[in-house]
PDB file of N, CA and C in Angstrom:
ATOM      1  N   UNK A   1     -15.777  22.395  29.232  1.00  0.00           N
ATOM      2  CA  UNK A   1     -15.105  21.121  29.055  1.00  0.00           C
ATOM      3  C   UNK A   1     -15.937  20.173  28.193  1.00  0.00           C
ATOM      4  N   UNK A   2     -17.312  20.214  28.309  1.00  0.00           N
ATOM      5  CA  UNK A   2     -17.845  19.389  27.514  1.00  0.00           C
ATOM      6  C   UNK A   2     -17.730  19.881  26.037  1.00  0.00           C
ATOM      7  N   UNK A   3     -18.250  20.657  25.736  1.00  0.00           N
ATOM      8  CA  UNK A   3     -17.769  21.622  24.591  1.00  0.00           C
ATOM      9  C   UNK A   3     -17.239  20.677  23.586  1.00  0.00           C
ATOM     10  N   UNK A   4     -15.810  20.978  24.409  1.00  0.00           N
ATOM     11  CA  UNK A   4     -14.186  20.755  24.075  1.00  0.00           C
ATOM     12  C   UNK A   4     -14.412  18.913  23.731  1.00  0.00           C
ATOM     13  N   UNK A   5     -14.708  18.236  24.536  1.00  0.00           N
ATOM     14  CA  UNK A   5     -15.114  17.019  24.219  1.00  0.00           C
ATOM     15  C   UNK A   5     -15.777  16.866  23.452  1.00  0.00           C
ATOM     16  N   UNK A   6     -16.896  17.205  22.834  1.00  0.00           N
ATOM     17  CA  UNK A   6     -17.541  17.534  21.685  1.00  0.00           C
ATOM     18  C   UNK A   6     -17.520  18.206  20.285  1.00  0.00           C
ATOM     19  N   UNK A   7     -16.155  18.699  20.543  1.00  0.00           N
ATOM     20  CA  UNK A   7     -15.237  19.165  19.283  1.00  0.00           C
ATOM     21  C   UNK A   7     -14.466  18.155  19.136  1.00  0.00           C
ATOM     22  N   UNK A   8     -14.020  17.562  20.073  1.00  0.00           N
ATOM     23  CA  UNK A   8     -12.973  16.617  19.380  1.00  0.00           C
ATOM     24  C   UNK A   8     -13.731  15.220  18.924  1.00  0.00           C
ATOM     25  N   UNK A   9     -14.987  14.697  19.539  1.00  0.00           N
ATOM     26  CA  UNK A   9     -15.984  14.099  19.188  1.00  0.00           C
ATOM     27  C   UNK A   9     -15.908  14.198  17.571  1.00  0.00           C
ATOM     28  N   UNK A  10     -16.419  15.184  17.319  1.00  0.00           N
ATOM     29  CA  UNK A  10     -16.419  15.681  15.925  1.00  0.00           C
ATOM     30  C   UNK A  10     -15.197  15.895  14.888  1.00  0.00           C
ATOM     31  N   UNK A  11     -14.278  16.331  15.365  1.00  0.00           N
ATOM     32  CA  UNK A  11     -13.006  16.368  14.682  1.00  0.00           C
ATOM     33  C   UNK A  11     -12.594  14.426  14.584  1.00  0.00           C
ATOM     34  N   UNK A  12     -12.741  13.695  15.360  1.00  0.00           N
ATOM     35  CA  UNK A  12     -12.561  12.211  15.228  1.00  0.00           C
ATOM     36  C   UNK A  12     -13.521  11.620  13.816  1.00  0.00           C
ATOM     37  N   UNK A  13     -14.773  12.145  14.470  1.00  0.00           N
ATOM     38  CA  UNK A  13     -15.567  11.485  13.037  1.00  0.00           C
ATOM     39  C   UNK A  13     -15.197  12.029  11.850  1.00  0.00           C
ATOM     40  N   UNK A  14     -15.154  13.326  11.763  1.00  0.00           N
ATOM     41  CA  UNK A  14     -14.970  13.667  10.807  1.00  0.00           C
ATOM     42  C   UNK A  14     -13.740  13.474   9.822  1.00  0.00           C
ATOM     43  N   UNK A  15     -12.633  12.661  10.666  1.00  0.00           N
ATOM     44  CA  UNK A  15     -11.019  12.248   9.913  1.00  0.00           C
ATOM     45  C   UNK A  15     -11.988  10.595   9.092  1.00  0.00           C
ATOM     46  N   UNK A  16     -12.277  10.126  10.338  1.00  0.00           N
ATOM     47  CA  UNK A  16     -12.982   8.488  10.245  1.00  0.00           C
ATOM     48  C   UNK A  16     -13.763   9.600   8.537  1.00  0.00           C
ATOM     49  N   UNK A  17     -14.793   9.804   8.586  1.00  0.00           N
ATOM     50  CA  UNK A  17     -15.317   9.741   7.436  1.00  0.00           C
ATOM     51  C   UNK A  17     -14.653   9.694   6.442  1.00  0.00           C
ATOM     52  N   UNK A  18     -13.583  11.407   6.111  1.00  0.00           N
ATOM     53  CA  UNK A  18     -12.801  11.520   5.222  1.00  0.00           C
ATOM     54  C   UNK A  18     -11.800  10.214   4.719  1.00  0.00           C
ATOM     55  N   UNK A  19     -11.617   9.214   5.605  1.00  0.00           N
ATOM     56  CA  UNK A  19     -10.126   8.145   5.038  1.00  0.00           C
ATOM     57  C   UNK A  19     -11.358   7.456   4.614  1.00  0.00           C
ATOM     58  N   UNK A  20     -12.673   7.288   4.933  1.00  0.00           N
ATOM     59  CA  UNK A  20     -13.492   6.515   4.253  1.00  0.00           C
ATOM     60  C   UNK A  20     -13.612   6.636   3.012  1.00  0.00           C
ATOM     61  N   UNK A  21     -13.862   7.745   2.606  1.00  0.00           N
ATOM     62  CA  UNK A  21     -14.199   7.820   1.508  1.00  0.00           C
ATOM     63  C   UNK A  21     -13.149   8.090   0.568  1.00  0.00           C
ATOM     64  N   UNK A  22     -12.137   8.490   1.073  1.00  0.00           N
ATOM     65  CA  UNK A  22     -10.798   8.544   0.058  1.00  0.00           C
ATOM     66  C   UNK A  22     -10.474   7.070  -0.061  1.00  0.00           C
ATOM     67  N   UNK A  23     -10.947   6.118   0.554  1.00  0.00           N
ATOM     68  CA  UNK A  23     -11.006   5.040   0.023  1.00  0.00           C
ATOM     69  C   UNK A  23     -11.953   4.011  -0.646  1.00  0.00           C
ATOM     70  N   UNK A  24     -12.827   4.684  -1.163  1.00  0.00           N
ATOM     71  CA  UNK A  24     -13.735   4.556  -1.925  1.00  0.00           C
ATOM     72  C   UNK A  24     -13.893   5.425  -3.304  1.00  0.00           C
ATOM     73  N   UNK A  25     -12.930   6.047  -3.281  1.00  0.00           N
ATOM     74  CA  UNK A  25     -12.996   7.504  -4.487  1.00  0.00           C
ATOM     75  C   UNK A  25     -11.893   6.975  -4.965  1.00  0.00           C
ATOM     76  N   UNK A  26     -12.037   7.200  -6.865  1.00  0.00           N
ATOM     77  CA  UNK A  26     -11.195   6.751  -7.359  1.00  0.00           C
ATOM     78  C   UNK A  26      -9.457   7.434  -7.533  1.00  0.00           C
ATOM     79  N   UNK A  27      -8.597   6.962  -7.390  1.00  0.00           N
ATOM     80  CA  UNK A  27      -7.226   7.634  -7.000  1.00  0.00           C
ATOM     81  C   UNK A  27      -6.984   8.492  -7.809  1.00  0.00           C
ATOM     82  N   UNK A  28      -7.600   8.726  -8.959  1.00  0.00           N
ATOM     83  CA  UNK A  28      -7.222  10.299  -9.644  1.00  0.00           C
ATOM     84  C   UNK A  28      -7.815  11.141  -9.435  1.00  0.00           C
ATOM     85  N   UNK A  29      -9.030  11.085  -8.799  1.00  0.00           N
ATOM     86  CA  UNK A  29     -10.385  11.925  -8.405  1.00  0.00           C
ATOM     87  C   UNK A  29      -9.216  12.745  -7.117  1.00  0.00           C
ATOM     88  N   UNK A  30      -9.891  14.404  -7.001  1.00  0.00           N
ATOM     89  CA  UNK A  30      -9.885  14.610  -5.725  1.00  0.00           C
ATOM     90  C   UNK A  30     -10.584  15.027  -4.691  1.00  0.00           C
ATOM     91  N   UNK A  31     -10.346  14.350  -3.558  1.00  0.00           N
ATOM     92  CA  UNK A  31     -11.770  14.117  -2.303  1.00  0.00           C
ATOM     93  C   UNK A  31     -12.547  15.505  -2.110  1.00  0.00           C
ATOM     94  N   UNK A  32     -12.251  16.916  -2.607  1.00  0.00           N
ATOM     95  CA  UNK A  32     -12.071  17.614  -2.586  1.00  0.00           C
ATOM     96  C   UNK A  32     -13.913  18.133  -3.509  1.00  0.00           C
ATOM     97  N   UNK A  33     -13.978  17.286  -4.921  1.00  0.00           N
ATOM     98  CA  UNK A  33     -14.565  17.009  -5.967  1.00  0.00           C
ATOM     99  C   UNK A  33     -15.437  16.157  -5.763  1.00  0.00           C
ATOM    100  N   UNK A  34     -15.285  15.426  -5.135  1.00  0.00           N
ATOM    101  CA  UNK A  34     -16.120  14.548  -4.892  1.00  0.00           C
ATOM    102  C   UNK A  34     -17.830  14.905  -3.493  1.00  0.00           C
ATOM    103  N   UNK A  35     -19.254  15.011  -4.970  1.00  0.00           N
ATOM    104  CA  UNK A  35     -20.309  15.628  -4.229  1.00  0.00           C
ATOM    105  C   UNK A  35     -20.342  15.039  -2.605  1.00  0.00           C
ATOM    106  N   UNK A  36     -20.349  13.724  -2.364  1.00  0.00           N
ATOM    107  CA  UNK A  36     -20.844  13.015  -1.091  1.00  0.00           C
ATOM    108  C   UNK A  36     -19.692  13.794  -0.032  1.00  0.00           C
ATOM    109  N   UNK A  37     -18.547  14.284  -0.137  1.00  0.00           N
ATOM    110  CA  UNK A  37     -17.451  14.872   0.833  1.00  0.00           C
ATOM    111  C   UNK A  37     -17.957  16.088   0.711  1.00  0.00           C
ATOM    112  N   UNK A  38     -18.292  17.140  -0.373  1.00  0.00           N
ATOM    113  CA  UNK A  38     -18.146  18.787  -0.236  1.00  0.00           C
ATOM    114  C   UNK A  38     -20.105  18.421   0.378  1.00  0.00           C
ATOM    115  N   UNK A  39     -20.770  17.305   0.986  1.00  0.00           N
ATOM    116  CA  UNK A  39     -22.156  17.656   1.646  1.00  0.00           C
ATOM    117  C   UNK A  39     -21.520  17.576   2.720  1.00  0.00           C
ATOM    118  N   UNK A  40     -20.479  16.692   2.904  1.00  0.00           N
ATOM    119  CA  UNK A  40     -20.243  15.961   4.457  1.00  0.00           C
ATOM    120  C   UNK A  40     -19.747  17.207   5.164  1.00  0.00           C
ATOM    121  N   UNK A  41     -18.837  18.144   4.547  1.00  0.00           N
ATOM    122  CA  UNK A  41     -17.792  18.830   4.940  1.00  0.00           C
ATOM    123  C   UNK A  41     -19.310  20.195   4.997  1.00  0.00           C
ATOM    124  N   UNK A  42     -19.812  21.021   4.007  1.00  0.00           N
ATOM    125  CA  UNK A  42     -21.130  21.858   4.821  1.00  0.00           C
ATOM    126  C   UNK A  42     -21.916  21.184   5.647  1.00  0.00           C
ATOM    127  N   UNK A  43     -22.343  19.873   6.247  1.00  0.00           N
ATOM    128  CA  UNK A  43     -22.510  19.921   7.113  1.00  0.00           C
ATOM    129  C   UNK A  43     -21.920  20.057   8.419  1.00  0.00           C
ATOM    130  N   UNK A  44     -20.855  19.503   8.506  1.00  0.00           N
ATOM    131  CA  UNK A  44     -19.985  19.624   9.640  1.00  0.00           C
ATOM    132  C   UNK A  44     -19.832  21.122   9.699  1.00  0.00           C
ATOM    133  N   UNK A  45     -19.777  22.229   8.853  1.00  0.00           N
ATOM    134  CA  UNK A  45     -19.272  23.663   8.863  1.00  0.00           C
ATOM    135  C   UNK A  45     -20.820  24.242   9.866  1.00  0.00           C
ATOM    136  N   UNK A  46     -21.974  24.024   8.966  1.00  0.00           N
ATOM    137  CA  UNK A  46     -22.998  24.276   9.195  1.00  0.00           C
ATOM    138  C   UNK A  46     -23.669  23.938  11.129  1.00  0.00           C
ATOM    139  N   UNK A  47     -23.033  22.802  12.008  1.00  0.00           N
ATOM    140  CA  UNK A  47     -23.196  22.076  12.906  1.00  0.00           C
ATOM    141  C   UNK A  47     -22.411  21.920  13.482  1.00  0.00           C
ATOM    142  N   UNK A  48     -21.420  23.081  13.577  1.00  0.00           N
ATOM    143  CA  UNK A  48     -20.226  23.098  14.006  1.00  0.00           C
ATOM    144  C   UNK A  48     -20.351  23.832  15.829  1.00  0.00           C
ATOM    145  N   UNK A  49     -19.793  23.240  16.538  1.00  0.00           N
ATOM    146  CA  UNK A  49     -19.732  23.733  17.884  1.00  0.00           C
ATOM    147  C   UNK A  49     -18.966  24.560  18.508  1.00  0.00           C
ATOM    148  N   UNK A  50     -19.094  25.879  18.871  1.00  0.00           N
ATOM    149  CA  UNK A  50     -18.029  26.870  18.783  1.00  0.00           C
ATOM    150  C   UNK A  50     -18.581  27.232  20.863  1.00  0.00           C
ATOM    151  N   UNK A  51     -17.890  28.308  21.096  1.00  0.00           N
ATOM    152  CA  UNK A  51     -18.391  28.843  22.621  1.00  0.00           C
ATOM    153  C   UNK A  51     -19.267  30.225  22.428  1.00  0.00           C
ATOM    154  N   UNK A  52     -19.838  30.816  21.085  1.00  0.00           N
ATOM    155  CA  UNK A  52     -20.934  31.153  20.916  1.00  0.00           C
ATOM    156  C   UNK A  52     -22.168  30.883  20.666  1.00  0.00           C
ATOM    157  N   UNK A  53     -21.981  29.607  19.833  1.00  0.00           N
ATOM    158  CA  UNK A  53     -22.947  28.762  19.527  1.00  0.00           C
ATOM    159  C   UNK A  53     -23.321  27.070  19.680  1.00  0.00           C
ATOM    160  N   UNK A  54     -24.366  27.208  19.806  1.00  0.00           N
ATOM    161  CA  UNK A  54     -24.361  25.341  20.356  1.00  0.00           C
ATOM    162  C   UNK A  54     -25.706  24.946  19.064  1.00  0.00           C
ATOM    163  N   UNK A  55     -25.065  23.647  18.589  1.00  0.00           N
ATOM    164  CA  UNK A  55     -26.248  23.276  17.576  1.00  0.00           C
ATOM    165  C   UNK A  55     -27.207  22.417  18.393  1.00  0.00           C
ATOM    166  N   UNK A  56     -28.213  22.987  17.780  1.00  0.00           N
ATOM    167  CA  UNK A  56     -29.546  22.638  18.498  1.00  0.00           C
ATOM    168  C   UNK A  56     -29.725  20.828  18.919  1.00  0.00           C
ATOM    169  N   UNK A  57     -29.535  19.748  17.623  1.00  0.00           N
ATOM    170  CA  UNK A  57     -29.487  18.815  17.677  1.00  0.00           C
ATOM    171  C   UNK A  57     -28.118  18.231  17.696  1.00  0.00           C
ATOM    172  N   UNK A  58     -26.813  18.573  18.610  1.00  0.00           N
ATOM    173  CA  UNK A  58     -25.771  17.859  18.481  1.00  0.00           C
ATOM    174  C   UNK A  58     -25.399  16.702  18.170  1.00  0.00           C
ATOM    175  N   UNK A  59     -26.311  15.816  19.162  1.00  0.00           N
ATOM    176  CA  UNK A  59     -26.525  14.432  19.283  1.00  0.00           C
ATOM    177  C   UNK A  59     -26.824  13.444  18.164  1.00  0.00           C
ATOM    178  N   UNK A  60     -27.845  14.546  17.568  1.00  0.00           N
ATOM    179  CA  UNK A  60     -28.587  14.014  16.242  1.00  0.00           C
ATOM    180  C   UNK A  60     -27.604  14.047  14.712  1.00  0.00           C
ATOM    181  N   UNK A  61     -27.043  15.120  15.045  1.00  0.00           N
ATOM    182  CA  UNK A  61     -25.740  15.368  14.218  1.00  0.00           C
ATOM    183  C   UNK A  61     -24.516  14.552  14.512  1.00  0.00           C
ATOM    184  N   UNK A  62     -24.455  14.364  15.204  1.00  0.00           N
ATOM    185  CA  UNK A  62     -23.460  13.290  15.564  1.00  0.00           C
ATOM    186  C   UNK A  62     -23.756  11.651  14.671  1.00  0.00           C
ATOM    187  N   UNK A  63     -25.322  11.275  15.315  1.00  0.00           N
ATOM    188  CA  UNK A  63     -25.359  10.187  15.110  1.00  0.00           C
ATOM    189  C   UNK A  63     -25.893  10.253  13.654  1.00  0.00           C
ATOM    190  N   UNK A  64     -26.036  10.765  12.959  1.00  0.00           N
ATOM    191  CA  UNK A  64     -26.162  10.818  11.476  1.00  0.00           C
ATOM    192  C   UNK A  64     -24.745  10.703  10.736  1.00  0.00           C
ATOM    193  N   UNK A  65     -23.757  11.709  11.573  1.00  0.00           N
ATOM    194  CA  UNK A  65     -22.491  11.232  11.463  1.00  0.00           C
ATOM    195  C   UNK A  65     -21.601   9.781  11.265  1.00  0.00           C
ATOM    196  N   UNK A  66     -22.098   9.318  12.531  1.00  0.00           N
ATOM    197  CA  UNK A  66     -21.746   8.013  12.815  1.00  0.00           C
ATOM    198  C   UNK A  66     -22.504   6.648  11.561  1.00  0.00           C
ATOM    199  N   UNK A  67     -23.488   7.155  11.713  1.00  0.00           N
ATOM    200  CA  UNK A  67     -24.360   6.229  10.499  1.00  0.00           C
ATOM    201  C   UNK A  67     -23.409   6.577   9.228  1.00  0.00           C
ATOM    202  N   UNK A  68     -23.426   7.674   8.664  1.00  0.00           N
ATOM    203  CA  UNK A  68     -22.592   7.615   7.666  1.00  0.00           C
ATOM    204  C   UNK A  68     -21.386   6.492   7.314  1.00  0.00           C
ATOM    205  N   UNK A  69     -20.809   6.804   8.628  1.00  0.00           N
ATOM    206  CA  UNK A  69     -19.407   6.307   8.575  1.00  0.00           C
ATOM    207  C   UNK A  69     -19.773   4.708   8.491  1.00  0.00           C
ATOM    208  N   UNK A  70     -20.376   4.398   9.142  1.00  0.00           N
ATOM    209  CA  UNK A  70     -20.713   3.058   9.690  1.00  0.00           C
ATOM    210  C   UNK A  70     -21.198   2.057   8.039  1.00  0.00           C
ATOM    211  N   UNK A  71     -22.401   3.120   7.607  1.00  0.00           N
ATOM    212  CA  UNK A  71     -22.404   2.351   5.777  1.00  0.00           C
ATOM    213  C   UNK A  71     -21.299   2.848   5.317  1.00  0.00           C
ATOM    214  N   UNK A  72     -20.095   3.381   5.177  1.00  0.00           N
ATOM    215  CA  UNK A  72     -18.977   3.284   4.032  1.00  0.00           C
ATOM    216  C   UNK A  72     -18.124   2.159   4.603  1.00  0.00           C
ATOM    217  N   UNK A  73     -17.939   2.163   6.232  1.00  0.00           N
ATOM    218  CA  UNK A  73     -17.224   1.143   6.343  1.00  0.00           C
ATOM    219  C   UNK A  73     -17.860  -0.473   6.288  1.00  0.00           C
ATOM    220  N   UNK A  74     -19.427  -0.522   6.254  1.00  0.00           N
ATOM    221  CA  UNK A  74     -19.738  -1.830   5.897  1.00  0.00           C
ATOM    222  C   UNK A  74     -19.932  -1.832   4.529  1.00  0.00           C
ATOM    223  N   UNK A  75     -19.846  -1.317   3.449  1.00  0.00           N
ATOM    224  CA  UNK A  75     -19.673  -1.330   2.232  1.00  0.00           C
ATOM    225  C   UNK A  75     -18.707  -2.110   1.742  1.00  0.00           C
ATOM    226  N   UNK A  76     -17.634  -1.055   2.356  1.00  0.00           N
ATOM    227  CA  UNK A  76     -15.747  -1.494   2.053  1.00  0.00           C
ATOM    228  C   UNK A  76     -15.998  -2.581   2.700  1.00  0.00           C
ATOM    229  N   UNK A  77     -16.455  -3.225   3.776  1.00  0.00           N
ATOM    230  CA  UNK A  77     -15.688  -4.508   3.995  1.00  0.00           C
ATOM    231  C   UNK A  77     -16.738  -5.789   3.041  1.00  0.00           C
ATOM    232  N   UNK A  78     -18.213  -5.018   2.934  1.00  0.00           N
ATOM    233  CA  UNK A  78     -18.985  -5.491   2.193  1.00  0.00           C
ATOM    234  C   UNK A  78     -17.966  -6.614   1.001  1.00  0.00           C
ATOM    235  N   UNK A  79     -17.652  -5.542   0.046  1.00  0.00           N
ATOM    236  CA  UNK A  79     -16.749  -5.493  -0.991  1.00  0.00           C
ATOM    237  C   UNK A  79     -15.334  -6.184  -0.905  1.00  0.00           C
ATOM    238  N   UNK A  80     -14.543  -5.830   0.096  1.00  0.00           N
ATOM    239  CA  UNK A  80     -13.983  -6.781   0.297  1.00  0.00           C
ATOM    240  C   UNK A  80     -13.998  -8.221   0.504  1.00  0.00           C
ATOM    241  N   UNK A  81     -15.113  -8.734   1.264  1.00  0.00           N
ATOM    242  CA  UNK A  81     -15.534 -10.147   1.154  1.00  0.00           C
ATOM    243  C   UNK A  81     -15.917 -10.116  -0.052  1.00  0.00           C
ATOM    244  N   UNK A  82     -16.238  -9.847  -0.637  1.00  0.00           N
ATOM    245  CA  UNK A  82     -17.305 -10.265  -2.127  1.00  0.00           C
ATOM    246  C   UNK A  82     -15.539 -11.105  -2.796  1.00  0.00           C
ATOM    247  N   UNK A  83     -14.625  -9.814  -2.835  1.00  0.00           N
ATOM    248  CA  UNK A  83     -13.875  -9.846  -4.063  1.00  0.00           C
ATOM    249  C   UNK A  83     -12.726 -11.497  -3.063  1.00  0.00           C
ATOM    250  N   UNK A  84     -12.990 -11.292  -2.039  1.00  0.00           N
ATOM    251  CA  UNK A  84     -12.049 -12.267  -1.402  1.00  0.00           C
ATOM    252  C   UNK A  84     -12.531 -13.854  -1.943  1.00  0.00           C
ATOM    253  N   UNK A  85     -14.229 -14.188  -1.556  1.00  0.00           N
ATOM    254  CA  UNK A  85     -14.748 -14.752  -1.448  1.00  0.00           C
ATOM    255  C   UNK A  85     -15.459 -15.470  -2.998  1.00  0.00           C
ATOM    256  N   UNK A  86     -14.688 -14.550  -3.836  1.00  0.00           N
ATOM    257  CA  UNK A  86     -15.251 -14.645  -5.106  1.00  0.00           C
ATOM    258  C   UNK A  86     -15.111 -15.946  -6.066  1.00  0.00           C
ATOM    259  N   UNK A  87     -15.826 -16.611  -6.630  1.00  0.00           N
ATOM    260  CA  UNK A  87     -15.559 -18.074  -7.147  1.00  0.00           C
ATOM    261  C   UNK A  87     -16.452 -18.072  -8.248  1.00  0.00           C
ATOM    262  N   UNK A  88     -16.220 -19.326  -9.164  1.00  0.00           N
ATOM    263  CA  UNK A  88     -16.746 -19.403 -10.244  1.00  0.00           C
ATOM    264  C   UNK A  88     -17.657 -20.780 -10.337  1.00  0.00           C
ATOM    265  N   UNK A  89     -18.734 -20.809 -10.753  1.00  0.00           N
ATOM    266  CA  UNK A  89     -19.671 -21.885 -10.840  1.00  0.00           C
ATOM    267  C   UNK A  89     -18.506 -22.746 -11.256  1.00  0.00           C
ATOM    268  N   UNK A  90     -19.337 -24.133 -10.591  1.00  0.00           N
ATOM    269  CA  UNK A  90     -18.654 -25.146 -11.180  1.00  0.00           C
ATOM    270  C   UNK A  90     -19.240 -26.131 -11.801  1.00  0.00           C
ATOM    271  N   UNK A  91     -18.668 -27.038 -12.291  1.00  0.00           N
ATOM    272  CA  UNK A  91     -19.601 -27.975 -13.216  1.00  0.00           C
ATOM    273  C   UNK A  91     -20.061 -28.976 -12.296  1.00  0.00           C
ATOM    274  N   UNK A  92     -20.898 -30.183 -13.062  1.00  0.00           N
ATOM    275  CA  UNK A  92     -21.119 -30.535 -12.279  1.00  0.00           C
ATOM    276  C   UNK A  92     -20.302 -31.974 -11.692  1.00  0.00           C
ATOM    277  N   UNK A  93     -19.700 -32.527 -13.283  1.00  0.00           N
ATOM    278  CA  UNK A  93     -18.086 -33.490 -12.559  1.00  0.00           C
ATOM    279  C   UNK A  93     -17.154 -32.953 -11.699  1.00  0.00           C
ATOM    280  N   UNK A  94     -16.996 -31.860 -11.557  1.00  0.00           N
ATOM    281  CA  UNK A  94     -15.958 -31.059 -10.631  1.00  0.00           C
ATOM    282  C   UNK A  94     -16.925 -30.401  -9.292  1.00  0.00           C
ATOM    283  N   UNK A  95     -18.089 -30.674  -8.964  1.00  0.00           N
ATOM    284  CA  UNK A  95     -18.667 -30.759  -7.510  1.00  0.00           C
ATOM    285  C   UNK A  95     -18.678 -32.521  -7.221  1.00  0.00           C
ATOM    286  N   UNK A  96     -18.632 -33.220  -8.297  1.00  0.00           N
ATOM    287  CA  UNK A  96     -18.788 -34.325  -7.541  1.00  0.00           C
ATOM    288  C   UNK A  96     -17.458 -34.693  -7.268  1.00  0.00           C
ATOM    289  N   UNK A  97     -16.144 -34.570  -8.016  1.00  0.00           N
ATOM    290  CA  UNK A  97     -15.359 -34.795  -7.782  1.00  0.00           C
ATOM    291  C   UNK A  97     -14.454 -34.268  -6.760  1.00  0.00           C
ATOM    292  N   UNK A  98     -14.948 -33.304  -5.623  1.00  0.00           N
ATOM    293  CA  UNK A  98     -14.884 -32.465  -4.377  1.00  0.00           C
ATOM    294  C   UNK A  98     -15.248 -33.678  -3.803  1.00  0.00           C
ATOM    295  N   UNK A  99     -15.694 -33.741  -3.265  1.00  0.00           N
ATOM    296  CA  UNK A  99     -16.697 -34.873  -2.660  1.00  0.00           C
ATOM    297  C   UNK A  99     -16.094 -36.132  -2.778  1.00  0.00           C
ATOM    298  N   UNK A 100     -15.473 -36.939  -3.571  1.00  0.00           N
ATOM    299  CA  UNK A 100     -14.786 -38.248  -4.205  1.00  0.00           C
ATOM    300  C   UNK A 100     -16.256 -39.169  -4.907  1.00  0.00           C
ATOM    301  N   UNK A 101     -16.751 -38.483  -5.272  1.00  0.00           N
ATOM    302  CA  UNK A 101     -18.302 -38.907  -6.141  1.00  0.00           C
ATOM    303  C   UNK A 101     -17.673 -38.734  -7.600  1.00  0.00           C
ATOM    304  N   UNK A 102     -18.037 -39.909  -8.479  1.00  0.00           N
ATOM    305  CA  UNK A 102     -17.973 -40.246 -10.271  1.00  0.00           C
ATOM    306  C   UNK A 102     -19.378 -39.795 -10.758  1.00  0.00           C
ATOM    307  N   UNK A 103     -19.386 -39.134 -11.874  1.00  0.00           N
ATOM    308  CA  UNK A 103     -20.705 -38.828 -11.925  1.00  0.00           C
ATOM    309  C   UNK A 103     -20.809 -40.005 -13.572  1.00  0.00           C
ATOM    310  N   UNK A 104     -22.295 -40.434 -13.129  1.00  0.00           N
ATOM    311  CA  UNK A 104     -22.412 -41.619 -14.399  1.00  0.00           C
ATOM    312  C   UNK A 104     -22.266 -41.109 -15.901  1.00  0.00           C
ATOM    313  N   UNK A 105     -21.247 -41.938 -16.537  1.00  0.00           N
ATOM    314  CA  UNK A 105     -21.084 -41.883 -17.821  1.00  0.00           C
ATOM    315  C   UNK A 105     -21.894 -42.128 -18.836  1.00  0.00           C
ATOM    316  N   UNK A 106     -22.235 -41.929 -20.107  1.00  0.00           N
ATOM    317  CA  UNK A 106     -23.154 -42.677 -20.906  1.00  0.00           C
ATOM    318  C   UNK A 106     -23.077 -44.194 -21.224  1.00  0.00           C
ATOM    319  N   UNK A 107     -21.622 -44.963 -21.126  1.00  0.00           N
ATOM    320  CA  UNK A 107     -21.860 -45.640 -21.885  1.00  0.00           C
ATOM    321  C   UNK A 107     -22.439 -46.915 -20.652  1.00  0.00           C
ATOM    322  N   UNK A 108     -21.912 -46.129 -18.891  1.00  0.00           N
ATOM    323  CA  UNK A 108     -22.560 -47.113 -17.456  1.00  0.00           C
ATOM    324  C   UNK A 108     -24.420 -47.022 -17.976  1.00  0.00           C
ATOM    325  N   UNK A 109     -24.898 -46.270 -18.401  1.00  0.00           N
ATOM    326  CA  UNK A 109     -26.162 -45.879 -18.915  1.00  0.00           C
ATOM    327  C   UNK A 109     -26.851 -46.752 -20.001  1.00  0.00           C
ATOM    328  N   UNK A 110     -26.118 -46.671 -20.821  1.00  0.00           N
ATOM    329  CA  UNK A 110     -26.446 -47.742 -22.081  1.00  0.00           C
ATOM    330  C   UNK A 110     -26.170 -49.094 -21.730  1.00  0.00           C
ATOM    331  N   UNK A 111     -25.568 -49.630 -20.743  1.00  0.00           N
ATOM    332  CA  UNK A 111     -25.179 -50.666 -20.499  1.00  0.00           C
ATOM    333  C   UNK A 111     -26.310 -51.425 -19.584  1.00  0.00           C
ATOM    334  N   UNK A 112     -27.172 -50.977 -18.933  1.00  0.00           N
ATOM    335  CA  UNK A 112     -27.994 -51.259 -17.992  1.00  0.00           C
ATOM    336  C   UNK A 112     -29.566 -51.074 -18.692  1.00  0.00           C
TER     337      UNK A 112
END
């Protein structure tokens, strides 16, 4: 039974990775082609949990797993804030004028 829990452990991460990175790979590319998926996918083959064999470091494989997943999905959302959050310098009459601040003219300057 644990096993079995531990296959599906793995069959979970391993979907989580794949939509990761098909969303990070460009839409004509296929995930298939892409080096960072054909490592992800021999490892999972390589560390795979069957009822003949048990990988030595499951745990460790797992959580290398999980790390993976964990930087593509703080990447993507990385990236997403960037592009959400994205703005353009502003001058500096148009920060004061945020504010309801005049910024001094030349001729208030010459006058004094």
């Amino acid at each position: 039974m644990a096993n079995q829990q531990k296959v599906n452990l793995g069959r979970l991460l391993f979907k989580r990775l794949r939509r990761e990175l098909q969303e990070t790979v460009n839409s004509k590319e296929k995930l298939a082609d892409v080096p960072t998926f054909r490592y992800i996918v021999s490892q999972f083959r390589e560390h795979q949990v069957t009822s003949q064999k048990l990988c030595k470091g499951q745990n460790e494989v797992m959580m290398v797993g999980q790390t993976y997943l964990c930087m593509l999905e703080s990447l993507r959302k990385s990236e997403e804030l960037a592009q959400r959050y994205k703005t353009t310098e502003r001058s500096v009459e148009e920060s004061a004028n945020l504010v309801g601040l005049r910024t001094p003219t030349s001729q208030s300057v010459d006058n004094k």
